[in-house]
PDB file of N, CA and C in Angstrom:
ATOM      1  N   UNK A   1     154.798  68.209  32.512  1.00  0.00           N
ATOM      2  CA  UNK A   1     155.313  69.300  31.693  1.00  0.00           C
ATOM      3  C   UNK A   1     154.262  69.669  30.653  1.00  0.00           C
ATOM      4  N   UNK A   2     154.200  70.474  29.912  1.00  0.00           N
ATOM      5  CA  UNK A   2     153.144  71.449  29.506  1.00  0.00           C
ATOM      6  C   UNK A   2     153.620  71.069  28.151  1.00  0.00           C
ATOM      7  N   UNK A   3     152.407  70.478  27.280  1.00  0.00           N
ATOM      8  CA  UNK A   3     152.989  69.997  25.608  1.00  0.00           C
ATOM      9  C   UNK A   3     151.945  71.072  24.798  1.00  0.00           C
ATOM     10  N   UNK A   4     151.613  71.825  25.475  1.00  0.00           N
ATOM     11  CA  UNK A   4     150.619  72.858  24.777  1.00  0.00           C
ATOM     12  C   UNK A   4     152.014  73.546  23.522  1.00  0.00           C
ATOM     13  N   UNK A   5     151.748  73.862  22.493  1.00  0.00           N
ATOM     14  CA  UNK A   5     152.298  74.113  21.138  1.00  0.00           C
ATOM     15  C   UNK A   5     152.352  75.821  21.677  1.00  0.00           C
ATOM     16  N   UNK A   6     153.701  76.865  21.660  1.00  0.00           N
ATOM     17  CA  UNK A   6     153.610  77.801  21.881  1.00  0.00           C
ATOM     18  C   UNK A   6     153.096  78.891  20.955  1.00  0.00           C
ATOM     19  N   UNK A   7     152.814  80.208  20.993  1.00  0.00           N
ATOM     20  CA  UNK A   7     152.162  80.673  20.293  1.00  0.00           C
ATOM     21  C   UNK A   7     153.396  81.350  19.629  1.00  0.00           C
ATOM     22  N   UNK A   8     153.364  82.632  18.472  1.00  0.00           N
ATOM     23  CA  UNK A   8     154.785  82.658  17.984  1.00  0.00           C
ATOM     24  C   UNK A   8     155.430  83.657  19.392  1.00  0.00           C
ATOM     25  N   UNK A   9     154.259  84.566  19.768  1.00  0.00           N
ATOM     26  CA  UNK A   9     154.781  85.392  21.101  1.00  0.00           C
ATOM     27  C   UNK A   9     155.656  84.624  22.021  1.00  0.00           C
ATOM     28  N   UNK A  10     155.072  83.505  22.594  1.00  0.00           N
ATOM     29  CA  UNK A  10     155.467  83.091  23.896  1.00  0.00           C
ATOM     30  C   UNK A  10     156.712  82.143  23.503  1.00  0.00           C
ATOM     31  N   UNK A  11     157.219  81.897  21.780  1.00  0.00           N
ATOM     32  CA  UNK A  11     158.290  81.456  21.322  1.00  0.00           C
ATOM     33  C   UNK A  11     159.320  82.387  21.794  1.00  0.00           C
ATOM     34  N   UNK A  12     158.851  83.732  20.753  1.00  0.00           N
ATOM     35  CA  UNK A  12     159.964  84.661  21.061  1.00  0.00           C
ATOM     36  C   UNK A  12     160.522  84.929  22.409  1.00  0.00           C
ATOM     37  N   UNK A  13     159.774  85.155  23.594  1.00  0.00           N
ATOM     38  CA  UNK A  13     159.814  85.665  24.760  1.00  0.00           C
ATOM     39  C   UNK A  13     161.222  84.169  25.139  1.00  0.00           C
ATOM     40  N   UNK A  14     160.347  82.630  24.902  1.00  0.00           N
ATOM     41  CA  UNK A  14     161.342  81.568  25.370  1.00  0.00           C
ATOM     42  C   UNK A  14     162.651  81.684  24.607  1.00  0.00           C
ATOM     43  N   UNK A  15     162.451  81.861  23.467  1.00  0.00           N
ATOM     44  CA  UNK A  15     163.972  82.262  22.996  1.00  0.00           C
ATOM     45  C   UNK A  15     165.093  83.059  23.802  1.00  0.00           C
ATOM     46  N   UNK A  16     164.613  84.262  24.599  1.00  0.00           N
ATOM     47  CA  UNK A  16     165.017  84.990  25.328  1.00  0.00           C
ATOM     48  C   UNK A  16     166.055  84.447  26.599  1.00  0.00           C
ATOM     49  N   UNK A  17     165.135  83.502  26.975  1.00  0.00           N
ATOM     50  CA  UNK A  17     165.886  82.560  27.845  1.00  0.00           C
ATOM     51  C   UNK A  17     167.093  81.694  27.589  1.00  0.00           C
ATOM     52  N   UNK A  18     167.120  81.295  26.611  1.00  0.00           N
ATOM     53  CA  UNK A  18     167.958  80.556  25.274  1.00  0.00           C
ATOM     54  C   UNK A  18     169.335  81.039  25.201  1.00  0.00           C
ATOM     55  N   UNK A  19     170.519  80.365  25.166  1.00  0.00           N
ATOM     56  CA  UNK A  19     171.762  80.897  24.387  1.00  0.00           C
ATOM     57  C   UNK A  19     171.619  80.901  23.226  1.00  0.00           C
ATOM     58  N   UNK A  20     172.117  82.498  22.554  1.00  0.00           N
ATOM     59  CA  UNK A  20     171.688  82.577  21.183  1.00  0.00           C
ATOM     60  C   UNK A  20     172.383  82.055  19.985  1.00  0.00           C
ATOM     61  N   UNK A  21     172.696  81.085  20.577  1.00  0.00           N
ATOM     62  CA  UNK A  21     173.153  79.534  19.172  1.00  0.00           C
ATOM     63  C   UNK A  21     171.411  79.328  19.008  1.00  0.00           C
ATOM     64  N   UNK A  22     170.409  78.852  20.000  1.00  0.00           N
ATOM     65  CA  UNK A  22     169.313  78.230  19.624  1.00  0.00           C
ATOM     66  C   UNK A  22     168.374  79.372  18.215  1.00  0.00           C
ATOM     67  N   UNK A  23     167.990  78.264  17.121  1.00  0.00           N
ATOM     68  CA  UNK A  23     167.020  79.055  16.663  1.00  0.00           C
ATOM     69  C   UNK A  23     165.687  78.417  16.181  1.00  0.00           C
ATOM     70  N   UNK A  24     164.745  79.079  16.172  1.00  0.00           N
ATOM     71  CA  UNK A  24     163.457  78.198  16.065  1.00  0.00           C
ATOM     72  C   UNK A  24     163.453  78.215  14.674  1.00  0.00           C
ATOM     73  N   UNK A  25     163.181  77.102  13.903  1.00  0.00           N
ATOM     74  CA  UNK A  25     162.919  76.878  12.497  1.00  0.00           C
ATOM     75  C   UNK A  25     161.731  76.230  12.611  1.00  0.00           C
ATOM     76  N   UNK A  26     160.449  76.774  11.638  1.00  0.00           N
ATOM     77  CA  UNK A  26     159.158  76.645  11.943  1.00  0.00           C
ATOM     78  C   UNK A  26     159.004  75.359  11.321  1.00  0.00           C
ATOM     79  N   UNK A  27     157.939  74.338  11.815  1.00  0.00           N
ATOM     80  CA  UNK A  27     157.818  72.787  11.284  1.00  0.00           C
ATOM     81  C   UNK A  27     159.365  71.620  11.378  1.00  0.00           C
ATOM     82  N   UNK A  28     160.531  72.479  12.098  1.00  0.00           N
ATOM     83  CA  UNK A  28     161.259  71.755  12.275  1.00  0.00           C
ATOM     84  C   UNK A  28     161.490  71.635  13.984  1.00  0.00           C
ATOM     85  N   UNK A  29     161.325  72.789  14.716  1.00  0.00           N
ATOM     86  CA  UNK A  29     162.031  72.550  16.515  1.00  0.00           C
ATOM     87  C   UNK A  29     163.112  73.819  16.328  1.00  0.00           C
ATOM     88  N   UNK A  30     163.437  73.611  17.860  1.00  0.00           N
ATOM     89  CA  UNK A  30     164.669  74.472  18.150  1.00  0.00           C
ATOM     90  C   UNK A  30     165.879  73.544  17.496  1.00  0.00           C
ATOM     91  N   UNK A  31     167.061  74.330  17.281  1.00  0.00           N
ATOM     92  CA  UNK A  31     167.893  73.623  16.623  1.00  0.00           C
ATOM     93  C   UNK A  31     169.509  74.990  17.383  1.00  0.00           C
ATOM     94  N   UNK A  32     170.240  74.112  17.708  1.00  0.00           N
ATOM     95  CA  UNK A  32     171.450  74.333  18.155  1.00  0.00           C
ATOM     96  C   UNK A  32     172.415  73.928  17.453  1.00  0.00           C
ATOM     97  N   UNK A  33     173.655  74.203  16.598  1.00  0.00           N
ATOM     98  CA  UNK A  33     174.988  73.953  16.363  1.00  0.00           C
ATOM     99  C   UNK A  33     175.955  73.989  17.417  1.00  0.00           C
ATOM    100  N   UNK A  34     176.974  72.937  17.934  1.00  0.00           N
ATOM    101  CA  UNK A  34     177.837  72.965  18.658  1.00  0.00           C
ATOM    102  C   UNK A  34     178.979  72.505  17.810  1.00  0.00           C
ATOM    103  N   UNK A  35     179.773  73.538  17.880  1.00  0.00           N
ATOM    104  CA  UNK A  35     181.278  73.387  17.157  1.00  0.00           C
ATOM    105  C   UNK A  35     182.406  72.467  18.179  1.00  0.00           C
ATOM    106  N   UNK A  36     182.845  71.670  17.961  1.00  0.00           N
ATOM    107  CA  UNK A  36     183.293  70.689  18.765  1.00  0.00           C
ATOM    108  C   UNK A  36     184.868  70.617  18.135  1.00  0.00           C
ATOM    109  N   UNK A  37     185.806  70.641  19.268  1.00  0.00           N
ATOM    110  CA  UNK A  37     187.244  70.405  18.496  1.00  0.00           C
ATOM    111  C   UNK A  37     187.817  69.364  17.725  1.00  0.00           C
ATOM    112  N   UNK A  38     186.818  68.461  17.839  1.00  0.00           N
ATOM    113  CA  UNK A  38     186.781  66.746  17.323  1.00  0.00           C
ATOM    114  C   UNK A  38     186.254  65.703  17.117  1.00  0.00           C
ATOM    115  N   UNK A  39     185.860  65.067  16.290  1.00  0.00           N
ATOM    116  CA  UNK A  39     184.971  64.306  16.248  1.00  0.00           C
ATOM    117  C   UNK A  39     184.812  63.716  17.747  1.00  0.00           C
ATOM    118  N   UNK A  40     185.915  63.240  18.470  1.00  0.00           N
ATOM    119  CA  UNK A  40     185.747  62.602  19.817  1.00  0.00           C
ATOM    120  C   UNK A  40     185.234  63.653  20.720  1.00  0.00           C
ATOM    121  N   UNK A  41     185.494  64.508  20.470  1.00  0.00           N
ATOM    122  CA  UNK A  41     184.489  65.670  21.599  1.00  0.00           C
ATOM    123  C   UNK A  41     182.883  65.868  21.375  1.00  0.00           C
ATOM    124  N   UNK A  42     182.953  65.579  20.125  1.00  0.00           N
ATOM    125  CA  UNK A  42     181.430  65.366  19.528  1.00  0.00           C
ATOM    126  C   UNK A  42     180.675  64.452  19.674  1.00  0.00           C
ATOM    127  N   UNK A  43     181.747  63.201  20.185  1.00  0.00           N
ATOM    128  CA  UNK A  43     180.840  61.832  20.479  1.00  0.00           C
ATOM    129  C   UNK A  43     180.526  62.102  22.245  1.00  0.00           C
ATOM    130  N   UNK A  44     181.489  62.953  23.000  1.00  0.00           N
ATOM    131  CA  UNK A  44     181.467  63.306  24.492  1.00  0.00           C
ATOM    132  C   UNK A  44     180.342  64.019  24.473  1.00  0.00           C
ATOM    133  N   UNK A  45     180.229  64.767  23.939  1.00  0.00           N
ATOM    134  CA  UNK A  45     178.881  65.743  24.294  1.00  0.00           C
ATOM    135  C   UNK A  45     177.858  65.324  24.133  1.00  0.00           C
ATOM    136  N   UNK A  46     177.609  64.318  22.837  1.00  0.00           N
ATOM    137  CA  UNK A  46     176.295  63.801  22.870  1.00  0.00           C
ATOM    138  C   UNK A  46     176.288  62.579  23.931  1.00  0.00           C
ATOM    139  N   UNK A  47     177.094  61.962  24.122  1.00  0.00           N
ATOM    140  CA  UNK A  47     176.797  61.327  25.874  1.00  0.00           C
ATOM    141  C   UNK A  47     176.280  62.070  26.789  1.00  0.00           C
ATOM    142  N   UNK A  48     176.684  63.829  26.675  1.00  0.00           N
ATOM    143  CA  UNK A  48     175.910  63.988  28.136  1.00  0.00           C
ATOM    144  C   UNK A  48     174.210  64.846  27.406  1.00  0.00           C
ATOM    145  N   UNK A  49     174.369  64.645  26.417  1.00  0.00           N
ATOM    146  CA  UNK A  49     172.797  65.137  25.926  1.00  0.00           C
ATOM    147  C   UNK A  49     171.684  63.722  25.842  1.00  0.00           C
ATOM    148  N   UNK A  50     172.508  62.984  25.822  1.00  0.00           N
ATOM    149  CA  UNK A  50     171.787  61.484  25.921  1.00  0.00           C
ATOM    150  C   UNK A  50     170.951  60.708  27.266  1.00  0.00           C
ATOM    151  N   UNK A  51     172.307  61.665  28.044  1.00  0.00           N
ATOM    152  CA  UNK A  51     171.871  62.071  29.589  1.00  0.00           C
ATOM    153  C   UNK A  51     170.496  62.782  29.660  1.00  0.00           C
ATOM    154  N   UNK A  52     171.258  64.056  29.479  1.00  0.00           N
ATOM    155  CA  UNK A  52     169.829  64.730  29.633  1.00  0.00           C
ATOM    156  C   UNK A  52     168.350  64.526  29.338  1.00  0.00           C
ATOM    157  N   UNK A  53     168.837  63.792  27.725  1.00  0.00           N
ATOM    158  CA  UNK A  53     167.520  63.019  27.060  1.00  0.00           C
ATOM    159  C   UNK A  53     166.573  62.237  28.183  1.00  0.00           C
ATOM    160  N   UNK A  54     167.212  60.995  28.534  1.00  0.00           N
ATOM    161  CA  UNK A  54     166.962  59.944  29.366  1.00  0.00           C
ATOM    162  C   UNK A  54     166.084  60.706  30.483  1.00  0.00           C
ATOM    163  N   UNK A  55     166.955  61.795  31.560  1.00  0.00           N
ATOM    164  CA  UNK A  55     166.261  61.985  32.731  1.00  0.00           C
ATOM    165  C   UNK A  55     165.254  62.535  31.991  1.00  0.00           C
ATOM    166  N   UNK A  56     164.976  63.354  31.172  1.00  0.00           N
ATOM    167  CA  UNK A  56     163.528  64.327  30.957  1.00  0.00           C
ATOM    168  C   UNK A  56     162.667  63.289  29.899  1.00  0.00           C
ATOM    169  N   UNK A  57     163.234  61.951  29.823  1.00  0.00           N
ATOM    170  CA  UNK A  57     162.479  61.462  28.837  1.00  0.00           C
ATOM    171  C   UNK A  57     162.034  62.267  27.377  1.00  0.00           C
ATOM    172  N   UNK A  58     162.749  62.767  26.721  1.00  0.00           N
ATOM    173  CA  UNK A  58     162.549  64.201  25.795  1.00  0.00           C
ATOM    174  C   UNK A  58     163.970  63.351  24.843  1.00  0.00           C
ATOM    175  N   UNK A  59     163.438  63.074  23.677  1.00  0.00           N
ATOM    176  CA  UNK A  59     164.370  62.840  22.872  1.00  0.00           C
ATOM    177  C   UNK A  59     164.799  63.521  21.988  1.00  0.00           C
ATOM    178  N   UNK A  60     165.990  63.912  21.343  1.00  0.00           N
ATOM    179  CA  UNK A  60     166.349  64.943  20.336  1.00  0.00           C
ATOM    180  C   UNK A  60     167.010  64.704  19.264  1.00  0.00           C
ATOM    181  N   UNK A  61     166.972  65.253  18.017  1.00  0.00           N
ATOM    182  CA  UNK A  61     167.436  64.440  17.110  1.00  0.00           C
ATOM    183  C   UNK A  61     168.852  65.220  16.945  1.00  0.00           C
ATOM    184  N   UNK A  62     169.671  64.103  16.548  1.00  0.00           N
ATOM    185  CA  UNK A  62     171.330  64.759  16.723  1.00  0.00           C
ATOM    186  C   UNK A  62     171.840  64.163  15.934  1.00  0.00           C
ATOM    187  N   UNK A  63     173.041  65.131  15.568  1.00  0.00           N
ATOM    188  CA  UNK A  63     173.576  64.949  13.726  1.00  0.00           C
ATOM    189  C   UNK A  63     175.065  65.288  14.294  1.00  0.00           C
ATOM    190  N   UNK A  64     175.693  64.175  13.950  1.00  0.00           N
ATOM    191  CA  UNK A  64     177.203  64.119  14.060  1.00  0.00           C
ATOM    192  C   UNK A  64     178.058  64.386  12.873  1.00  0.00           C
ATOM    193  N   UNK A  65     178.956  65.535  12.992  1.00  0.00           N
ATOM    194  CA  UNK A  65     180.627  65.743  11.763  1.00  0.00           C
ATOM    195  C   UNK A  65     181.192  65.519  12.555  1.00  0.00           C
ATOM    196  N   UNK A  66     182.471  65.620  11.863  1.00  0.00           N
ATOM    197  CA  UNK A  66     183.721  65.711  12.438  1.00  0.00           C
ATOM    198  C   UNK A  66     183.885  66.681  13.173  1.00  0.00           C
ATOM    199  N   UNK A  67     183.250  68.334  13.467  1.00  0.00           N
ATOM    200  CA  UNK A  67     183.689  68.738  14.219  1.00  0.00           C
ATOM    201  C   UNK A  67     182.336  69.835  14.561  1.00  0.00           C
ATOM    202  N   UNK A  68     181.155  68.981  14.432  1.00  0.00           N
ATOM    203  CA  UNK A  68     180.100  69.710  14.502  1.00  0.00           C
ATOM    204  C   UNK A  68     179.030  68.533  14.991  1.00  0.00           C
ATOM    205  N   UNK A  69     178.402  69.235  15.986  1.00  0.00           N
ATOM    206  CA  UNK A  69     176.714  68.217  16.666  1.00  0.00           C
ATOM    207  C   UNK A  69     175.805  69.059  16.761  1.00  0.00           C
ATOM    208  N   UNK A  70     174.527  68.504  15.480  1.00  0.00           N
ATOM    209  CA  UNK A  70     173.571  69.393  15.783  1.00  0.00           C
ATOM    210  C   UNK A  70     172.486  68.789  16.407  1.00  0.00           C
ATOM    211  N   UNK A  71     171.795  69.668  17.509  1.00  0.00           N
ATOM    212  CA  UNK A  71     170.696  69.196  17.948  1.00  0.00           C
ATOM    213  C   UNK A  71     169.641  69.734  17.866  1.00  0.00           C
ATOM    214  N   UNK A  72     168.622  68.665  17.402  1.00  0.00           N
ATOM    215  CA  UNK A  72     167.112  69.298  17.305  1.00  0.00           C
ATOM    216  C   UNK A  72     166.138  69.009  18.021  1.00  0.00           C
ATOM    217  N   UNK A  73     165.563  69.806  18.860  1.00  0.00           N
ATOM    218  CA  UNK A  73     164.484  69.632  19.882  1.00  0.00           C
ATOM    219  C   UNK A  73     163.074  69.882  19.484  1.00  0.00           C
ATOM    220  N   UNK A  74     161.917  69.020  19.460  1.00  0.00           N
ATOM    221  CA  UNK A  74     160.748  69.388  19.007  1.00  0.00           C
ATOM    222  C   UNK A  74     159.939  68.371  19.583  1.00  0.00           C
ATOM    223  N   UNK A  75     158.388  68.545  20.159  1.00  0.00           N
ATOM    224  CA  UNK A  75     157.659  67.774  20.529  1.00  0.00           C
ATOM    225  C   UNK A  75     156.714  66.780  19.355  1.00  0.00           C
ATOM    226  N   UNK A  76     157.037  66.298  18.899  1.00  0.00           N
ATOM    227  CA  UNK A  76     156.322  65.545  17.793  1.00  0.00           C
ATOM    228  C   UNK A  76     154.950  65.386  18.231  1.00  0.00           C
ATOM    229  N   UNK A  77     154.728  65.078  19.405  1.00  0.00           N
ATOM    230  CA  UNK A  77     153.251  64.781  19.470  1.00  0.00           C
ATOM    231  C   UNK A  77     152.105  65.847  19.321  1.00  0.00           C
ATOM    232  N   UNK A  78     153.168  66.768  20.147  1.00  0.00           N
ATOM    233  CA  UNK A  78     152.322  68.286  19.874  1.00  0.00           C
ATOM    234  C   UNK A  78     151.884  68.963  18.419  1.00  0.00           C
ATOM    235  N   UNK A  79     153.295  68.649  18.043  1.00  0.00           N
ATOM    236  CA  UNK A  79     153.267  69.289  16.260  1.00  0.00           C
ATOM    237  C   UNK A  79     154.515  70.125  16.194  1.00  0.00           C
ATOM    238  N   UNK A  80     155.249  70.260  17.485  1.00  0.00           N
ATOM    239  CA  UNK A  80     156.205  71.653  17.037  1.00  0.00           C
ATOM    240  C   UNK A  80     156.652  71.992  18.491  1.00  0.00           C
ATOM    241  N   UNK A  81     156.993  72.835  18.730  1.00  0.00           N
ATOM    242  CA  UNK A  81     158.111  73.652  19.880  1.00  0.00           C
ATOM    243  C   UNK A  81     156.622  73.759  21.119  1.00  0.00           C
ATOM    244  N   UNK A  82     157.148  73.250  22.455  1.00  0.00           N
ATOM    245  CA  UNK A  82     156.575  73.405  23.515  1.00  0.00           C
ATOM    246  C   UNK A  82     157.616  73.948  24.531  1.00  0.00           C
ATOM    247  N   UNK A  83     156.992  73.617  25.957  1.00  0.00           N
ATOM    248  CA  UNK A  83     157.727  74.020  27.093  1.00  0.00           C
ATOM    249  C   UNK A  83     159.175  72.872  27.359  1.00  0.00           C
ATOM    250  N   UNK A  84     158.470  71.543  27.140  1.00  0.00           N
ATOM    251  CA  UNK A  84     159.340  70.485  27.063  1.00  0.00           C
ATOM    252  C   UNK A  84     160.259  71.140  26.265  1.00  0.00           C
ATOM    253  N   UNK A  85     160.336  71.302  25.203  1.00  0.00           N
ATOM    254  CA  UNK A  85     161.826  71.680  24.172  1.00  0.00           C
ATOM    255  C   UNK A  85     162.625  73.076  24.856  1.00  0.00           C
ATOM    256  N   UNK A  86     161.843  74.334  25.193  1.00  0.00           N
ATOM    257  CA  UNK A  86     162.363  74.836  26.098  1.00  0.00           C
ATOM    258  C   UNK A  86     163.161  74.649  27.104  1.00  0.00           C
ATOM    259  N   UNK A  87     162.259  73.770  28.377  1.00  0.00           N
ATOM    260  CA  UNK A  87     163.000  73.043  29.495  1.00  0.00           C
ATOM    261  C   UNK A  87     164.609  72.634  29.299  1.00  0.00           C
ATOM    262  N   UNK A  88     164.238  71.759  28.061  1.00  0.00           N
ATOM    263  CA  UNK A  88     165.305  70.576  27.871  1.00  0.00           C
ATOM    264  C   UNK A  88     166.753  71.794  27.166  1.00  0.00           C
ATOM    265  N   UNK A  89     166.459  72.814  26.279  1.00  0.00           N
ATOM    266  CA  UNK A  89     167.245  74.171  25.871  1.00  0.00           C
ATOM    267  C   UNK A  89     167.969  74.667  26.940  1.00  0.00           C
ATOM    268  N   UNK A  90     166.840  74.811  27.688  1.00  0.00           N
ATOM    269  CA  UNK A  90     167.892  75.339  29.328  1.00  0.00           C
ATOM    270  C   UNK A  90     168.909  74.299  29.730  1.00  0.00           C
ATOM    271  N   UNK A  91     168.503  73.398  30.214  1.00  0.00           N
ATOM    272  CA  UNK A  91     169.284  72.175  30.978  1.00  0.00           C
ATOM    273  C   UNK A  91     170.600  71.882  30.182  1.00  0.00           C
ATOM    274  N   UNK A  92     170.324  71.965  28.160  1.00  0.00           N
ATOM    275  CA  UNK A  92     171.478  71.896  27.808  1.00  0.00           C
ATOM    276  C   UNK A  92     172.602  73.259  27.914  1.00  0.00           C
ATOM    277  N   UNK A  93     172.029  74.189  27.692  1.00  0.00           N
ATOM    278  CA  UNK A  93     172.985  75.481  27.865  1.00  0.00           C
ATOM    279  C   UNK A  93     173.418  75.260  29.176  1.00  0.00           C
ATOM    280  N   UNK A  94     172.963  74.861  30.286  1.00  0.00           N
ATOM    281  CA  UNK A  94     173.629  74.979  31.704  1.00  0.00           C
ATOM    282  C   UNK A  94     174.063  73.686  31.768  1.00  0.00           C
ATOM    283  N   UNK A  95     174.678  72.801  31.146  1.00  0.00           N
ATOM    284  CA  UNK A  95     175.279  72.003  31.411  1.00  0.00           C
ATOM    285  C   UNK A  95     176.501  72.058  30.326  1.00  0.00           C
ATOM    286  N   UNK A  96     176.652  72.933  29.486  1.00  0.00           N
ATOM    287  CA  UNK A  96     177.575  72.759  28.211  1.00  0.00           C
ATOM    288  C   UNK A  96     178.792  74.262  28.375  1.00  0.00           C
TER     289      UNK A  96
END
């Protein structure tokens, strides 16, 4: 997978692809809010993002409420938003 750091163009364009919950916050990653009916639905979902984590080896940082999971996707090694964080954006919108 491609850890090349996107340019702000080829951000915008990947955004495109994106459900527009995702938003890029610069020096932080893509970042998603999922409104969840319950804390226990909030602990379900991040099981299957934990999933996802695992197969793509792509870890994300995730913030649990009571009725909110946020997730943040960013390549640390790179410095910031790649194809990996993309990839992994898709896989979660088509699985959620």
């Amino acid at each position: 997978m491609d850890d090349k750091l996107f340019t702000e163009e080829q951000l915008e364009t990947a955004l495109q692809t994106l459900n527009v919950a995702w938003s890029a916050i610069p020096s932080q990653g893509l970042v998603r809010v999922f409104e969840t009916g319950s804390f226990a639905e909030g602990v379900a979902l991040i099981g299957k993002l934990a999933q996802i984590a695992e197969k793509r080896d792509h870890h994300p940082a995730i913030r649990l409420t009571v009725d909110e999971v946020e997730v943040t996707l960013i390549t640390h090694d790179a410095g910031g938003i790649t194809n990996r964080d993309v990839a992994m954006a898709q896989e979660i919108d088509s699985s959620s």
